[in-house]
N, C-alpha and C. Protein backbone atom coordinates (compact mmCIF):
# COMPACT_ATOMS: atom_id res chain seq x y z
N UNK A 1 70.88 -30.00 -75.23
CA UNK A 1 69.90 -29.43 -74.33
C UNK A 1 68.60 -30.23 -74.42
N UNK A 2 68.23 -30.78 -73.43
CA UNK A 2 67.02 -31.37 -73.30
C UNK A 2 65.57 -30.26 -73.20
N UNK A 3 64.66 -30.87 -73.95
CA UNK A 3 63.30 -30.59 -73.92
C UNK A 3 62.33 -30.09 -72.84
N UNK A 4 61.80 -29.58 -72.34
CA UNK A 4 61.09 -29.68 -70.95
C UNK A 4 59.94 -29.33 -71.23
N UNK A 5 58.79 -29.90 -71.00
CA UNK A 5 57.48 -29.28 -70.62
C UNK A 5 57.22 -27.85 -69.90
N UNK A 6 58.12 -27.51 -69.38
CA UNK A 6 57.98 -26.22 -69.00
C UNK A 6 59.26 -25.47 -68.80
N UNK A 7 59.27 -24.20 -68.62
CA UNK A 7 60.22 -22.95 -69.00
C UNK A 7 61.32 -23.67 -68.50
N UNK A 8 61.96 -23.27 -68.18
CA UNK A 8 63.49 -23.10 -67.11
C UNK A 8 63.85 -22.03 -66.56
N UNK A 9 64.02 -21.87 -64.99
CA UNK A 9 64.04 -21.06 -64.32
C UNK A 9 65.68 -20.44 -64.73
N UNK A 10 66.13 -19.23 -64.88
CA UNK A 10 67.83 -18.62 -65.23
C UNK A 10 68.18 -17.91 -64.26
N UNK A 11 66.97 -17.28 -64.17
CA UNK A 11 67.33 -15.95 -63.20
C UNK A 11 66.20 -14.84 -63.00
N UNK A 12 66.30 -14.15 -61.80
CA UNK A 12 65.39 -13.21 -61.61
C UNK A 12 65.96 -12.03 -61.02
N UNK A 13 65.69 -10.56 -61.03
CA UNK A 13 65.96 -9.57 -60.72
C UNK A 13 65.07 -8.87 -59.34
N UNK A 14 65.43 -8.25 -58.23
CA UNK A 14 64.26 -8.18 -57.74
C UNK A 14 64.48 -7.19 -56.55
N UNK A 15 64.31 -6.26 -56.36
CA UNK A 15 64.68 -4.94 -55.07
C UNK A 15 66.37 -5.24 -54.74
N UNK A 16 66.92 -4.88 -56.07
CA UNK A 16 68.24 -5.08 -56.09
C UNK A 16 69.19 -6.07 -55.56
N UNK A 17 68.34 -7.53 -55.63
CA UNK A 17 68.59 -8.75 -55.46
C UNK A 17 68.71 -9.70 -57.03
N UNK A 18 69.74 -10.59 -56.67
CA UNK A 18 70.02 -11.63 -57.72
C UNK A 18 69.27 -12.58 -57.31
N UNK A 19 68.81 -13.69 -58.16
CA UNK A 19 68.18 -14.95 -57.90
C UNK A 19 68.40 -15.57 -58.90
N UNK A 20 69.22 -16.67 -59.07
CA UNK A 20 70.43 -17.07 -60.14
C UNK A 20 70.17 -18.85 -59.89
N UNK A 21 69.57 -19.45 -61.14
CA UNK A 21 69.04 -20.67 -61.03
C UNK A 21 67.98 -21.14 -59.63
N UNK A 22 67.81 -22.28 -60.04
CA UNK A 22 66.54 -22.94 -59.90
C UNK A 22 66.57 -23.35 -57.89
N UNK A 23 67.69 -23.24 -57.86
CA UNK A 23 67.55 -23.43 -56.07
C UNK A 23 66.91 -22.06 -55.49
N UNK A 24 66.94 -21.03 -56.06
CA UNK A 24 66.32 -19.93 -55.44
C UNK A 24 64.92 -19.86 -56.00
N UNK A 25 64.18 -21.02 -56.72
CA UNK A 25 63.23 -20.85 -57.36
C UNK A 25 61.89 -20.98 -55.85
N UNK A 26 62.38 -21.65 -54.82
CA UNK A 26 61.23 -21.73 -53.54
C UNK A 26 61.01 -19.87 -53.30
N UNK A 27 61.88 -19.78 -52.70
CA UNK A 27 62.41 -18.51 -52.53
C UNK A 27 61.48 -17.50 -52.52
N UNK A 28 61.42 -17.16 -54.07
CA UNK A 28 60.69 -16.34 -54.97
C UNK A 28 59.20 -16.99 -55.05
N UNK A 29 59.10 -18.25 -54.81
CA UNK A 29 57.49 -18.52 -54.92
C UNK A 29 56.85 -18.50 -54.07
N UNK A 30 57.41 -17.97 -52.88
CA UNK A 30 56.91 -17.62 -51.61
C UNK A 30 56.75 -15.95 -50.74
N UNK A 31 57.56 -15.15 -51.95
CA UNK A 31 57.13 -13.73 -52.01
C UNK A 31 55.44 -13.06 -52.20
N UNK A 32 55.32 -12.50 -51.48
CA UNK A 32 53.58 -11.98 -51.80
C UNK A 32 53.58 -11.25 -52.89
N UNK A 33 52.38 -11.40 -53.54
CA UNK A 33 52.07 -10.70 -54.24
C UNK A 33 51.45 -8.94 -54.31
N UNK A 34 52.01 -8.19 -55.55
CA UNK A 34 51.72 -6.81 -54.83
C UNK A 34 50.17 -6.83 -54.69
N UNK A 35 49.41 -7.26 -54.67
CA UNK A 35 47.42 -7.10 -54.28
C UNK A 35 47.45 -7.81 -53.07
N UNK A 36 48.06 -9.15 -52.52
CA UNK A 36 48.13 -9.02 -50.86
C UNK A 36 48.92 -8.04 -50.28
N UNK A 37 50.22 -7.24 -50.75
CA UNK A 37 50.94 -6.45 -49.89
C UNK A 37 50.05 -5.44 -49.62
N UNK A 38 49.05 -4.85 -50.95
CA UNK A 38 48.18 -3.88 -50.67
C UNK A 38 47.39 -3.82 -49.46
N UNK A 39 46.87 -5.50 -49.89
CA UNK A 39 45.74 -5.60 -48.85
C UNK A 39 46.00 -5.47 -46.94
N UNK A 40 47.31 -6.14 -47.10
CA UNK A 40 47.76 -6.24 -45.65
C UNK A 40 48.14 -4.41 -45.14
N UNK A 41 48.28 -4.09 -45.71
CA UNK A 41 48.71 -2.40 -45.34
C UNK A 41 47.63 -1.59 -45.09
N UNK A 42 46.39 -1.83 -46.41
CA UNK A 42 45.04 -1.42 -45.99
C UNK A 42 44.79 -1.85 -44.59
N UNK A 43 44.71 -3.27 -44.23
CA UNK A 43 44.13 -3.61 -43.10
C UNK A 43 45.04 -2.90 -41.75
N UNK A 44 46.48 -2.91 -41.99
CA UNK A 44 46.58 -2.13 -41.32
C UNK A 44 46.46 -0.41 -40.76
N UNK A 45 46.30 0.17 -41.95
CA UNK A 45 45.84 1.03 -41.87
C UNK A 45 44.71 1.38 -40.66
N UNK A 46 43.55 0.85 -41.26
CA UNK A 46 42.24 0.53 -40.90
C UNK A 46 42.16 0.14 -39.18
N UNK A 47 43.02 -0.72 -38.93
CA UNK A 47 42.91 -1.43 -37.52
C UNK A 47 42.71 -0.56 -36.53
N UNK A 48 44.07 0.66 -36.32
CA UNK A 48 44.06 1.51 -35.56
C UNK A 48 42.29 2.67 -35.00
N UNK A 49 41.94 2.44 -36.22
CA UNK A 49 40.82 3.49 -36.24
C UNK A 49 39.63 2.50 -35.99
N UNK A 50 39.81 1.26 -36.12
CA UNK A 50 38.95 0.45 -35.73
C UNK A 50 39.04 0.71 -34.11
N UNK A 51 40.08 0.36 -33.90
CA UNK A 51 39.93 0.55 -32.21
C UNK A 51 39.85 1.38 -31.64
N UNK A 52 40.23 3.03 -32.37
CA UNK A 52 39.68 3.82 -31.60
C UNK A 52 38.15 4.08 -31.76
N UNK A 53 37.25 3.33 -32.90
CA UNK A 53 35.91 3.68 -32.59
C UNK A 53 35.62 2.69 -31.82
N UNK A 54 36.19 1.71 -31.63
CA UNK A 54 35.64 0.80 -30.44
C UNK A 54 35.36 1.11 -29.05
N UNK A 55 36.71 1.33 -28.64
CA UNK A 55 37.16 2.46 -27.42
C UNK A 55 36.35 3.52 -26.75
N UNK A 56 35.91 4.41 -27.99
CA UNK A 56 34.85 5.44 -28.14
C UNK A 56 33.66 5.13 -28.08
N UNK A 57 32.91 3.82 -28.60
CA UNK A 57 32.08 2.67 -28.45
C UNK A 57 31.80 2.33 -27.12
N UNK A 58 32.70 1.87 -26.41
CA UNK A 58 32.74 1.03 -24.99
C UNK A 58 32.86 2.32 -23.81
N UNK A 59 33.62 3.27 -24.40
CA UNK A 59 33.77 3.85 -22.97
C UNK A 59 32.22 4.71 -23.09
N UNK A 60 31.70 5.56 -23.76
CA UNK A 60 30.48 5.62 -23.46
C UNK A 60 29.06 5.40 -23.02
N UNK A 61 29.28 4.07 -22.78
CA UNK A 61 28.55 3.29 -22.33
C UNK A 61 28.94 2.98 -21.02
N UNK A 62 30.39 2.51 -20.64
CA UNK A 62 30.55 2.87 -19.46
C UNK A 62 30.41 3.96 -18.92
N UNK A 63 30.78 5.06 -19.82
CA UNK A 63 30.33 6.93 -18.92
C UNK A 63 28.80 6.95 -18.59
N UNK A 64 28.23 6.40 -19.39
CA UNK A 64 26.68 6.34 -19.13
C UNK A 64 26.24 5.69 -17.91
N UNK A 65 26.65 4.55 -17.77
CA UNK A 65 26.68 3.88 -16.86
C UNK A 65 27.08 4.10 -15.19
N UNK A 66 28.21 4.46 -15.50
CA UNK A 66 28.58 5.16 -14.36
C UNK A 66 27.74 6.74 -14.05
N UNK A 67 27.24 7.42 -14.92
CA UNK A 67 26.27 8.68 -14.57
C UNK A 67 25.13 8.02 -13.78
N UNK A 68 24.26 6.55 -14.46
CA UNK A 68 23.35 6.34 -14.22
C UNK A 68 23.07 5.57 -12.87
N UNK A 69 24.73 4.73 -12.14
CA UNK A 69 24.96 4.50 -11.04
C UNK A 69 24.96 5.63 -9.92
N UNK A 70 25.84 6.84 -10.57
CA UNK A 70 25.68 7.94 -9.52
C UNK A 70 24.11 8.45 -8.69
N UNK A 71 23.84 8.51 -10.03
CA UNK A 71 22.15 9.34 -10.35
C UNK A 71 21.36 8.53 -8.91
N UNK A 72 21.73 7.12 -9.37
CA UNK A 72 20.55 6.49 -8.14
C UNK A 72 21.44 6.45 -7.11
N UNK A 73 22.57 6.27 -6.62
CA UNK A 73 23.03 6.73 -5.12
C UNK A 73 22.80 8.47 -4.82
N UNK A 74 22.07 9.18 -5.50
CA UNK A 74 21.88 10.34 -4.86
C UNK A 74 20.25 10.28 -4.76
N UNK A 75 19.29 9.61 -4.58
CA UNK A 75 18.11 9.48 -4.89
C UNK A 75 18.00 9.10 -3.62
């Protein structure tokens, strides 16, 4: 058995998946990590309610708008 500067990949276990030597080693180094999975779920979370205060944002201003168009065609 030769020496290596670093570990050797054998195997990994993983949401009831095998990953069995070093060709599946890309694989696995391209899985997210659980603090981005968090993060991406937060953001989604978040998005929806972003747009409905946007929505809620914009159309009031158009309701305003449109009151304040009426207002002066009855003048």
């Amino acid at each position: 058995r030769k020496k290596h500067d670093r570990p050797i990949f054998k195997a990994a276990h993983l949401n009831d998946a095998f990953y069995i030597g070093e060709e599946h080693l890309d694989a696995l180094s391209e899985l997210k990590s659980k603090d981005e999975i968090i993060s991406e779920i937060i953001t989604l979370l978040q998005s929806p309610a972003k747009n409905v205060i946007s929505s809620l944002k914009s159309g009031s201003s158009k309701l305003s708008g449109i009151v304040k168009t009426l207002a002066e065609r009855t003048e």
